[in-house]
PDB file of N, CA and C in Angstrom:
ATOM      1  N   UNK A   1     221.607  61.159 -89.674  1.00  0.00           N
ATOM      2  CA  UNK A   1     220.516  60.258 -89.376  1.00  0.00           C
ATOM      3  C   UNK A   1     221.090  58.984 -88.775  1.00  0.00           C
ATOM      4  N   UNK A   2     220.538  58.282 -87.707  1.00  0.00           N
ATOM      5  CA  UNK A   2     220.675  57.356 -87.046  1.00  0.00           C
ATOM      6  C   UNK A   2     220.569  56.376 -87.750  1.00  0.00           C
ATOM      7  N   UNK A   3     221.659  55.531 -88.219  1.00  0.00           N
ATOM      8  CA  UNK A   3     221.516  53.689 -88.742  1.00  0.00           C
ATOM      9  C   UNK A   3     220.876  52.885 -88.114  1.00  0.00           C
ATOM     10  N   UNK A   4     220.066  52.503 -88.484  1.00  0.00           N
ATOM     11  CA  UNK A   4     218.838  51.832 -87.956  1.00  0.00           C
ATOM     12  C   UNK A   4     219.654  50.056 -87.271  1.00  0.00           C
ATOM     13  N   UNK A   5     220.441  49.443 -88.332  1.00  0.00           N
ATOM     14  CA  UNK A   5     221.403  48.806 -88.170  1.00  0.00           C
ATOM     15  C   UNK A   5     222.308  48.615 -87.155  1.00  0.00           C
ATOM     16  N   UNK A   6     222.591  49.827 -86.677  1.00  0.00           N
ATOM     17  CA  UNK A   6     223.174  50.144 -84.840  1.00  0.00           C
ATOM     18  C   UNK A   6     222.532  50.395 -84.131  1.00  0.00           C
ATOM     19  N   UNK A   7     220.955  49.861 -84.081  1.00  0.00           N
ATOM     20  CA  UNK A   7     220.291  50.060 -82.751  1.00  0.00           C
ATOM     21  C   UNK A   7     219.742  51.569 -82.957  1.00  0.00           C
ATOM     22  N   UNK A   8     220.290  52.252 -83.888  1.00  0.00           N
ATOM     23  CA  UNK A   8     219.260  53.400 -83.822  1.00  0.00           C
ATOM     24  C   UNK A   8     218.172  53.433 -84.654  1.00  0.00           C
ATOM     25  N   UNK A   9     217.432  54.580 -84.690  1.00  0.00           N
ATOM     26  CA  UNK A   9     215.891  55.042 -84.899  1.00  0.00           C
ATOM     27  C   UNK A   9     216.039  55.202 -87.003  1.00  0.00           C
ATOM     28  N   UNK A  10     215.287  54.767 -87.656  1.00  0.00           N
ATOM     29  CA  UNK A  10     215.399  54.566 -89.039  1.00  0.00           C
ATOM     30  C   UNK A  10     214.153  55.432 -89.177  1.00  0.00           C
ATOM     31  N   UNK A  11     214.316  56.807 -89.752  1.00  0.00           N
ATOM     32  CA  UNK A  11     213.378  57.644 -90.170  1.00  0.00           C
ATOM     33  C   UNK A  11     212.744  58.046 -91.398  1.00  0.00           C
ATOM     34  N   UNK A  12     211.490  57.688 -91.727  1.00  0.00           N
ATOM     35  CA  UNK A  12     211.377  58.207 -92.737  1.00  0.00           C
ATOM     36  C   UNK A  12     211.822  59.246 -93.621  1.00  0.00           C
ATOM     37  N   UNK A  13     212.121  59.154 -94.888  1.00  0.00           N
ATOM     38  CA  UNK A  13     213.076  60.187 -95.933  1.00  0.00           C
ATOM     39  C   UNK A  13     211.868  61.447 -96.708  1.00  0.00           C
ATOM     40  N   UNK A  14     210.556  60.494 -96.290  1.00  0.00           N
ATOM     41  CA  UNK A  14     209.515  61.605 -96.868  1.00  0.00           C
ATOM     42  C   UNK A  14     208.519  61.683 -95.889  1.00  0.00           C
ATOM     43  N   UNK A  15     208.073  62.954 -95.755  1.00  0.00           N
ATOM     44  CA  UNK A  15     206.925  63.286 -94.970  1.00  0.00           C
ATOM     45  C   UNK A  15     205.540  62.753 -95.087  1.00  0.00           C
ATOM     46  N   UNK A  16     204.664  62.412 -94.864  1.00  0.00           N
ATOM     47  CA  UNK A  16     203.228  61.817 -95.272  1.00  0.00           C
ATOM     48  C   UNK A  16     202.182  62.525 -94.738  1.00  0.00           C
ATOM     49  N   UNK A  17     201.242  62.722 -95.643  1.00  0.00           N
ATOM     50  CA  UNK A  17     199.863  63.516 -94.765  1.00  0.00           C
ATOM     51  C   UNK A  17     200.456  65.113 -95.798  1.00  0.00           C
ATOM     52  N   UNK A  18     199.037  65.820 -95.485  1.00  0.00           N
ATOM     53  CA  UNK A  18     199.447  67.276 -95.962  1.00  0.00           C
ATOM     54  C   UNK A  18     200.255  68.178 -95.386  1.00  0.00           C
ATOM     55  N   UNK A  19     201.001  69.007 -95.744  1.00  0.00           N
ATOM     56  CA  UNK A  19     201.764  70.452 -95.267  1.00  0.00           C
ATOM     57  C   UNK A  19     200.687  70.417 -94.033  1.00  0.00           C
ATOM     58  N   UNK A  20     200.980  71.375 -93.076  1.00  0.00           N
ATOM     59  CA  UNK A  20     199.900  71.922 -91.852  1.00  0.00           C
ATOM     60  C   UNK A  20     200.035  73.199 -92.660  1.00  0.00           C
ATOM     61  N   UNK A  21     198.959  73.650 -91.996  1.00  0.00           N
ATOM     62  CA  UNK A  21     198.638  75.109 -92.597  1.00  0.00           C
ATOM     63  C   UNK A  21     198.116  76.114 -91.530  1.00  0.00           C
ATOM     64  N   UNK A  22     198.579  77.176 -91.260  1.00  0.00           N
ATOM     65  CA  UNK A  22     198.862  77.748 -89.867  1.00  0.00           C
ATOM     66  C   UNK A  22     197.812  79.633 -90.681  1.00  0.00           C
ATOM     67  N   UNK A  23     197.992  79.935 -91.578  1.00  0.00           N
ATOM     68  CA  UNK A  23     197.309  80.835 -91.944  1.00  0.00           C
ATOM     69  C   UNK A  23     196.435  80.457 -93.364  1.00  0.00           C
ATOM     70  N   UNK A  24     195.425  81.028 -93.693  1.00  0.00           N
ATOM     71  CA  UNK A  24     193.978  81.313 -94.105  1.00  0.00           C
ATOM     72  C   UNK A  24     194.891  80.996 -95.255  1.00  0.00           C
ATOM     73  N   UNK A  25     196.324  82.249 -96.143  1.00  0.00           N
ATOM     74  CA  UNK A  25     196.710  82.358 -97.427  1.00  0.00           C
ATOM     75  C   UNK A  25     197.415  81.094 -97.150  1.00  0.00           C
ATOM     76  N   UNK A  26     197.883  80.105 -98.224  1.00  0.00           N
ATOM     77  CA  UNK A  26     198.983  79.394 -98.029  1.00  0.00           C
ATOM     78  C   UNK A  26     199.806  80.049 -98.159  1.00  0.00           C
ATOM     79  N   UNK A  27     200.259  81.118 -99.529  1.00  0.00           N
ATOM     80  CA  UNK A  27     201.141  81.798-100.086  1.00  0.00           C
ATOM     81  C   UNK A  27     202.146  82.192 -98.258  1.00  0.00           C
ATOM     82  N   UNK A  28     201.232  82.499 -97.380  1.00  0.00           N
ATOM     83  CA  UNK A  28     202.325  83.314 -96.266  1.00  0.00           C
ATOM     84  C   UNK A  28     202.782  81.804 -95.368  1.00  0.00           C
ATOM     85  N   UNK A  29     202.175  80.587 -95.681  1.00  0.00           N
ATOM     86  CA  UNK A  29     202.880  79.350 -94.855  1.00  0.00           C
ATOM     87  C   UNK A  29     203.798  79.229 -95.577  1.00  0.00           C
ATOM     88  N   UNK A  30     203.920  79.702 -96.971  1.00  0.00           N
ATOM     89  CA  UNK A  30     204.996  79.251 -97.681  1.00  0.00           C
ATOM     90  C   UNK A  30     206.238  80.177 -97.164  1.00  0.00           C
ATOM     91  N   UNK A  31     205.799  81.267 -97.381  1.00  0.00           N
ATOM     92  CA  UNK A  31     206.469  82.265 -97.016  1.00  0.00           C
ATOM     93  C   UNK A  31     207.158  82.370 -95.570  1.00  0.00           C
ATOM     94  N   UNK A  32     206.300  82.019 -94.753  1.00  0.00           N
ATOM     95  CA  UNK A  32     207.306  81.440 -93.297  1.00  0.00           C
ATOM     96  C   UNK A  32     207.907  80.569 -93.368  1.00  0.00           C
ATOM     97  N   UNK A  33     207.399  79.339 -94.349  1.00  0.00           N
ATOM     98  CA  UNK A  33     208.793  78.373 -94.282  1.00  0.00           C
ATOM     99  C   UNK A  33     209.851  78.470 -94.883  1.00  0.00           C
ATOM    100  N   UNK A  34     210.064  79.219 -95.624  1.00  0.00           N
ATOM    101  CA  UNK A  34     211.171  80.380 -96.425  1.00  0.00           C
ATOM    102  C   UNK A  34     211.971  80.613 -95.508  1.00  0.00           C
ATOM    103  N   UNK A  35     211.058  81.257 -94.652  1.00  0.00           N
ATOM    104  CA  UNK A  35     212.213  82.586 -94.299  1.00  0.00           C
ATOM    105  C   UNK A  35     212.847  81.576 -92.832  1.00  0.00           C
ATOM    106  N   UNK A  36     212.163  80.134 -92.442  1.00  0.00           N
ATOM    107  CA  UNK A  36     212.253  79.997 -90.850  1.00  0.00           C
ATOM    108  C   UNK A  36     213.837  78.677 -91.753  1.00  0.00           C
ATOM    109  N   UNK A  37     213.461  78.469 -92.880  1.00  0.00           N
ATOM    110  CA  UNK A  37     214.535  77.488 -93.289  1.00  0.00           C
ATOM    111  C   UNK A  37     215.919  78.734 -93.805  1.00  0.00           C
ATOM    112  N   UNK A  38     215.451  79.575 -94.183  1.00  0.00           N
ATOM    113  CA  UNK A  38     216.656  80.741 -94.661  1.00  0.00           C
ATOM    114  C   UNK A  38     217.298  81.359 -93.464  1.00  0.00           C
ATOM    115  N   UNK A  39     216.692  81.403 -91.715  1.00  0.00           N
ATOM    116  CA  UNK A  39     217.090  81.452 -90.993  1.00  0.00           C
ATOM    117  C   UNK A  39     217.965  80.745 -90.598  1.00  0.00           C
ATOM    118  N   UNK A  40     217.572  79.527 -90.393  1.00  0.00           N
ATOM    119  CA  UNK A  40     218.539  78.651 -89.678  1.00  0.00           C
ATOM    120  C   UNK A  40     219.677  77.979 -90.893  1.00  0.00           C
ATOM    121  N   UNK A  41     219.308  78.536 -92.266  1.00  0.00           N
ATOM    122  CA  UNK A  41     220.835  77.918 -92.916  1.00  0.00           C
ATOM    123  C   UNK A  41     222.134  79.535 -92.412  1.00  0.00           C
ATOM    124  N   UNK A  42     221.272  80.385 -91.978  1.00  0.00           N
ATOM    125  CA  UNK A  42     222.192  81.914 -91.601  1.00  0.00           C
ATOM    126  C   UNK A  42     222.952  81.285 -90.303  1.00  0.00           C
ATOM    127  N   UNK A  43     222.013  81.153 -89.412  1.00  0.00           N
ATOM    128  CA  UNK A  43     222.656  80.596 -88.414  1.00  0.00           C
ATOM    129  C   UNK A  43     223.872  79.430 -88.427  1.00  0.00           C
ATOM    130  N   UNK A  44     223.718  78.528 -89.396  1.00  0.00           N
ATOM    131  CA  UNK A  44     224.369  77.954 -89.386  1.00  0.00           C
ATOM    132  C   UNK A  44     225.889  77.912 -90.206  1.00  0.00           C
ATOM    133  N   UNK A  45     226.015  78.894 -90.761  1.00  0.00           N
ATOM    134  CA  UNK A  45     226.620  79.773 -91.541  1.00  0.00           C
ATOM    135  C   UNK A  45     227.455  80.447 -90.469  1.00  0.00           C
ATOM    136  N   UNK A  46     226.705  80.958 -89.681  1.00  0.00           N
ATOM    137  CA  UNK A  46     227.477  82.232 -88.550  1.00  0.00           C
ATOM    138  C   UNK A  46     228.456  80.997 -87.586  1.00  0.00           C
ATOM    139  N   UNK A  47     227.998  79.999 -87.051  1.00  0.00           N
ATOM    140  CA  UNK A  47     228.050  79.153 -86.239  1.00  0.00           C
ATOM    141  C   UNK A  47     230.020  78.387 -86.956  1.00  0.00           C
ATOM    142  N   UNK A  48     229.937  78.520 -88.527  1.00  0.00           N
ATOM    143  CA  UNK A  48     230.363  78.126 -89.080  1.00  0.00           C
ATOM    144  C   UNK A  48     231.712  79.072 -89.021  1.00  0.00           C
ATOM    145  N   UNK A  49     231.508  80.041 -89.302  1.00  0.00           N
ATOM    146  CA  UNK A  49     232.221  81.169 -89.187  1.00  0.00           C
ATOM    147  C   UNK A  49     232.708  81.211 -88.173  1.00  0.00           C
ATOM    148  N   UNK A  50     232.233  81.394 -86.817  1.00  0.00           N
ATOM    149  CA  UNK A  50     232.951  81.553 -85.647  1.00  0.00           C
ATOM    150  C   UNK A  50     234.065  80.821 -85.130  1.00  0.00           C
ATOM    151  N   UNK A  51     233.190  79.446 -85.540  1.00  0.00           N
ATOM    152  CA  UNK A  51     234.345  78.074 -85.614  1.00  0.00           C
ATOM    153  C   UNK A  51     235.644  78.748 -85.906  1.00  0.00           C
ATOM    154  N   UNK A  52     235.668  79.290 -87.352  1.00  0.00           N
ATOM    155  CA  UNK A  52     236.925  79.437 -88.292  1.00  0.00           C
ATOM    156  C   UNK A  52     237.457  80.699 -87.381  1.00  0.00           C
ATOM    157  N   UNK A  53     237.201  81.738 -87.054  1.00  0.00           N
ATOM    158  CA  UNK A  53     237.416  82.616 -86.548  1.00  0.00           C
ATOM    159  C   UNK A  53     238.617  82.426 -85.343  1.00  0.00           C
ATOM    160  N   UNK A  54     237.591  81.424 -84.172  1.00  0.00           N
ATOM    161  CA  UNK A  54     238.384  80.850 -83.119  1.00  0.00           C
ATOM    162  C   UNK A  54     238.969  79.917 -83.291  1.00  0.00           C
ATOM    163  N   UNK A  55     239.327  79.163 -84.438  1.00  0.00           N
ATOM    164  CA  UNK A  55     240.633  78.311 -84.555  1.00  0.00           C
ATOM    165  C   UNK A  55     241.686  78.915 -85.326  1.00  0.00           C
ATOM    166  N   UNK A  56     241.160  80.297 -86.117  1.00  0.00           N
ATOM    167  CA  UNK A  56     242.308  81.162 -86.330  1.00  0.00           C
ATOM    168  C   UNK A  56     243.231  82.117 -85.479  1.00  0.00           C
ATOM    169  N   UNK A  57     242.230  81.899 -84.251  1.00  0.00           N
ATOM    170  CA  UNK A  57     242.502  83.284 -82.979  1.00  0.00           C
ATOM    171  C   UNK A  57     243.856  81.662 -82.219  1.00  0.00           C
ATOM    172  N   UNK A  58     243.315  80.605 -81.747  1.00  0.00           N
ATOM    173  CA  UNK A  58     244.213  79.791 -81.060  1.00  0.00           C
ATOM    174  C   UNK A  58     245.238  79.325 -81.956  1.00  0.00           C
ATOM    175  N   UNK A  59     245.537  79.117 -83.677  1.00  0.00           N
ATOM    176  CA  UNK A  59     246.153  78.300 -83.987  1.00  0.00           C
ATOM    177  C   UNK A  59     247.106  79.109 -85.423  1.00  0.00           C
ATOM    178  N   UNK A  60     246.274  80.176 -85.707  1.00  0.00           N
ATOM    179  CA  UNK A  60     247.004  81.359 -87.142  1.00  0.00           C
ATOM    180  C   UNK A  60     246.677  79.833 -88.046  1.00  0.00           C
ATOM    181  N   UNK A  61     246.496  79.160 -88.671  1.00  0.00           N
ATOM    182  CA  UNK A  61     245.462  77.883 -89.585  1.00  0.00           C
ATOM    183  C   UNK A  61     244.244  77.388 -89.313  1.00  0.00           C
ATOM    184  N   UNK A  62     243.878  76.784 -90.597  1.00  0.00           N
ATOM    185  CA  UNK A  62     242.349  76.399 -90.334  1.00  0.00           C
ATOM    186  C   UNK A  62     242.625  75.063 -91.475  1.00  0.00           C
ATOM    187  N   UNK A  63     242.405  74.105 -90.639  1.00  0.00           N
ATOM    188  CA  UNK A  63     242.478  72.655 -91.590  1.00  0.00           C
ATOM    189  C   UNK A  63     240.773  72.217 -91.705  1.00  0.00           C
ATOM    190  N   UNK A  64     240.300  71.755 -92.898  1.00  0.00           N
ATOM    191  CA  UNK A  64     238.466  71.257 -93.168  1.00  0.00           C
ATOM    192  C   UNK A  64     238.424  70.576 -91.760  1.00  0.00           C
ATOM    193  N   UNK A  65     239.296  68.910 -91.303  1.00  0.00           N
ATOM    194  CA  UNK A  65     239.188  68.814 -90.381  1.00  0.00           C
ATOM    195  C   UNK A  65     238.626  69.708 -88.877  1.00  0.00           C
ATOM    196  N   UNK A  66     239.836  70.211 -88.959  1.00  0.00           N
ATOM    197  CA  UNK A  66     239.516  70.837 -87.389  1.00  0.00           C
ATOM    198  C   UNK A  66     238.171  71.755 -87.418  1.00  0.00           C
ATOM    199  N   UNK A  67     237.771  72.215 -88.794  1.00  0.00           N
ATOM    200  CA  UNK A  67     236.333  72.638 -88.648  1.00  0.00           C
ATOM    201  C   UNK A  67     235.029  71.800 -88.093  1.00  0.00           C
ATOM    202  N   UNK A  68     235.608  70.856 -88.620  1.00  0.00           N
ATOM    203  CA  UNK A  68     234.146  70.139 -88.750  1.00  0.00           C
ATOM    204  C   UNK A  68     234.214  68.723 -87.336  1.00  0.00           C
ATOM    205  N   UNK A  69     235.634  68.834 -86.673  1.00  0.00           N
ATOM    206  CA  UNK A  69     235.932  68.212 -85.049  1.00  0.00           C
ATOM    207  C   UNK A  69     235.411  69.226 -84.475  1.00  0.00           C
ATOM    208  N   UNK A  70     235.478  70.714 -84.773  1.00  0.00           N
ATOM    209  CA  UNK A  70     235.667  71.530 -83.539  1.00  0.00           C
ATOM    210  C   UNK A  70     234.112  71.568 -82.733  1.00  0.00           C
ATOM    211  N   UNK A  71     234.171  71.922 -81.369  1.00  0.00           N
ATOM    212  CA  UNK A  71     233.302  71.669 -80.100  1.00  0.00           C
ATOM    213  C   UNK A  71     233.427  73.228 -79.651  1.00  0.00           C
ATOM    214  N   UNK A  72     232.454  73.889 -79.157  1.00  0.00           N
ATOM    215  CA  UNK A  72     232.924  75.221 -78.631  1.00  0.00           C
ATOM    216  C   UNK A  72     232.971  74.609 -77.335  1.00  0.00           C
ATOM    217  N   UNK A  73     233.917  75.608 -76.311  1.00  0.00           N
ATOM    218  CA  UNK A  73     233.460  75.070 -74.883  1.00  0.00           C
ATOM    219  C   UNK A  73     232.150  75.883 -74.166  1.00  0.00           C
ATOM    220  N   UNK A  74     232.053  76.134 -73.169  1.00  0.00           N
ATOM    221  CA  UNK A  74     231.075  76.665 -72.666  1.00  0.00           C
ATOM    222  C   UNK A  74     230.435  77.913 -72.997  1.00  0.00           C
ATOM    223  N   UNK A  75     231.889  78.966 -72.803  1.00  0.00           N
ATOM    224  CA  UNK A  75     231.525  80.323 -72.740  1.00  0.00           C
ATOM    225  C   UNK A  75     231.574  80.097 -74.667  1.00  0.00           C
ATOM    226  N   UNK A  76     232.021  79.915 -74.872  1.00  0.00           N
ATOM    227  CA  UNK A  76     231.964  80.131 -76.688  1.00  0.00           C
ATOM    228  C   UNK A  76     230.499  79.600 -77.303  1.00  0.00           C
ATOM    229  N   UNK A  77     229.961  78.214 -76.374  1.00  0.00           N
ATOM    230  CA  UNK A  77     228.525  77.842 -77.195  1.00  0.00           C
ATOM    231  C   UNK A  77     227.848  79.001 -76.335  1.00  0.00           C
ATOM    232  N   UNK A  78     227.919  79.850 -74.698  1.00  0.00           N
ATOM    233  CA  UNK A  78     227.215  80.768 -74.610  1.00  0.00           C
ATOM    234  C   UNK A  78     226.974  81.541 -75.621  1.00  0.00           C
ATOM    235  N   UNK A  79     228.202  82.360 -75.847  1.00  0.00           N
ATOM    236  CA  UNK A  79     227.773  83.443 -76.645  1.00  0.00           C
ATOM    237  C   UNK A  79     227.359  83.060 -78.299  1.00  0.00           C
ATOM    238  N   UNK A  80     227.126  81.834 -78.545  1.00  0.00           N
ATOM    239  CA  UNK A  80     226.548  81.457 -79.985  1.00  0.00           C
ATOM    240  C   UNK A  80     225.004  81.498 -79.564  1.00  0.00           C
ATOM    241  N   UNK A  81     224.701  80.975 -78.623  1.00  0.00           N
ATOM    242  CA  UNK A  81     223.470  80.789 -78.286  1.00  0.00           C
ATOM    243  C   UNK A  81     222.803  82.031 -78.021  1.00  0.00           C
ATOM    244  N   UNK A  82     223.617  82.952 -77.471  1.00  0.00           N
ATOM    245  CA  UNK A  82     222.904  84.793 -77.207  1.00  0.00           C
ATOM    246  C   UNK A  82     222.888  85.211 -78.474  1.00  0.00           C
ATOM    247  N   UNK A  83     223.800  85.080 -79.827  1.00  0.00           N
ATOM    248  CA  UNK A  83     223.504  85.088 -80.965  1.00  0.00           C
ATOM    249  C   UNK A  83     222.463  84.666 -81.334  1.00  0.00           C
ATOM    250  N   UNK A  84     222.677  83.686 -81.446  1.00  0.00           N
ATOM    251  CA  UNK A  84     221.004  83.237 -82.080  1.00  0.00           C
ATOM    252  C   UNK A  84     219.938  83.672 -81.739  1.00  0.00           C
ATOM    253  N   UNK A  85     219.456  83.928 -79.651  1.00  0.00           N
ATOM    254  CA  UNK A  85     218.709  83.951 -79.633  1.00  0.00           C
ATOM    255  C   UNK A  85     218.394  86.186 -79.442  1.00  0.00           C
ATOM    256  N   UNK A  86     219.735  86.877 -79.944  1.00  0.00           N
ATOM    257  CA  UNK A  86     219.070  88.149 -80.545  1.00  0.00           C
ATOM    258  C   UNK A  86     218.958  87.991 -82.128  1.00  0.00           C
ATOM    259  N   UNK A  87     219.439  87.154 -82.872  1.00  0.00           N
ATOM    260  CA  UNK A  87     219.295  86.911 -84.474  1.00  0.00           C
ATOM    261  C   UNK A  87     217.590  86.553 -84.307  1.00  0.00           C
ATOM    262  N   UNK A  88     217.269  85.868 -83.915  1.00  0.00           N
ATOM    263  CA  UNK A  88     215.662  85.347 -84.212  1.00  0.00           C
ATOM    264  C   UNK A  88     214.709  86.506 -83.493  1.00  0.00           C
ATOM    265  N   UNK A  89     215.077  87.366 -82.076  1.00  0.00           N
ATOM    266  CA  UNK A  89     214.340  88.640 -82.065  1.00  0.00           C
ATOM    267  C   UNK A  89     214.258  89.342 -82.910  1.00  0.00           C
ATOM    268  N   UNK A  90     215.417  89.585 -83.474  1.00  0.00           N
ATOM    269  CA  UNK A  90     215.393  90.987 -84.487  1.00  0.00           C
ATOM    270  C   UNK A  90     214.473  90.343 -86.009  1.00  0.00           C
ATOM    271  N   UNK A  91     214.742  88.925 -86.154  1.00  0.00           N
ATOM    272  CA  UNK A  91     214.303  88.817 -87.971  1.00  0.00           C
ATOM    273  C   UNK A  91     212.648  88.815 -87.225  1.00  0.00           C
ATOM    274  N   UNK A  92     212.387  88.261 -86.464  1.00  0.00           N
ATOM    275  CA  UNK A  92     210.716  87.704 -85.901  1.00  0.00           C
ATOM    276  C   UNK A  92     209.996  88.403 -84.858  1.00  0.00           C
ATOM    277  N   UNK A  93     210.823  89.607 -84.785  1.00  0.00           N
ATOM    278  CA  UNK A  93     210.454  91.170 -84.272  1.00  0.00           C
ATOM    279  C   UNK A  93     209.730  90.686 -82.803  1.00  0.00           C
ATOM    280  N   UNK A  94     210.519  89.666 -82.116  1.00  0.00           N
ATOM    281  CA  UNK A  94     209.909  89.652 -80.778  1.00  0.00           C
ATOM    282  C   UNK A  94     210.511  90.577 -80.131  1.00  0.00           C
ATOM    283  N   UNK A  95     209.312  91.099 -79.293  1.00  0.00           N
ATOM    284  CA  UNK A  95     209.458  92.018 -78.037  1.00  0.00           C
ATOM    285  C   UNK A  95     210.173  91.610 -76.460  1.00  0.00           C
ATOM    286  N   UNK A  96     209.941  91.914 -75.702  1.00  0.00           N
ATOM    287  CA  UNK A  96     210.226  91.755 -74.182  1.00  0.00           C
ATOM    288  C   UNK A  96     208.822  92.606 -74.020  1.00  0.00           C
ATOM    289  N   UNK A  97     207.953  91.942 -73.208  1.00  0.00           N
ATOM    290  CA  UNK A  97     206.795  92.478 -72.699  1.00  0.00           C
ATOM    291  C   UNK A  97     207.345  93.927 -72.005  1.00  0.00           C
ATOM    292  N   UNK A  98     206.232  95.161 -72.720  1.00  0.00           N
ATOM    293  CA  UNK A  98     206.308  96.424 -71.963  1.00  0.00           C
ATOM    294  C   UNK A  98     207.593  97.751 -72.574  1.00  0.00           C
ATOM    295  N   UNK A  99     208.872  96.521 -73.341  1.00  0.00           N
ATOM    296  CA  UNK A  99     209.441  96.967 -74.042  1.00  0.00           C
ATOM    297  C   UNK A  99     208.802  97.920 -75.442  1.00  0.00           C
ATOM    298  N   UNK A 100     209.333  99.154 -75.803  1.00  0.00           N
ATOM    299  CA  UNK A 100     208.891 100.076 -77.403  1.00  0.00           C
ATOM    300  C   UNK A 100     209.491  99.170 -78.071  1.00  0.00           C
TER     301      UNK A 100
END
């Protein structure tokens, strides 16, 4: 979060107003926000992993540091990003129009 103190944006810590509610049951808004927050802690998990992976492939060690410096370059945030975006087809069963 941005320090308000350095010129940045100071955000509220609590939400205000009700949940939105997107279906009739709540039980299934709950239930999507489950699964859309259990998604992206996976993702970020995998993201996490790869890190370790490719600083074990360039270096045979892995220091907390260099995890948490490391930057993918291009082709490496490509293929995180084609990850993700077949991880969220397959859990949220999107199609390709015309596709079985």
């Amino acid at each position: 979060m941005a320090d308000a103190g350095k010129g940045g944006v100071k955000l509220p810590r609590v939400s205000k107003g009700k949940r939105p509610r997107f279906f009739d049951d709540p039980a299934i808004d709950q239930m999507m926000t489950f699964m859309l927050e259990l998604m992206s802690e996976v993702t970020a998990l995998r993201e996490r992993t790869d890190t370790i992976e490719r600083l074990l492939d360039e270096r045979g060690f892995v220091a907390r540091a260099d995890i948490e410096a490391y930057r993918p370059d291009a082709a490496g945030e490509a293929e995180r990003s084609a990850w993700a975006q077949a991880f969220i087809q397959r859990v949220m069963r999107f199609h390709e129009p015309g596709a079985s």
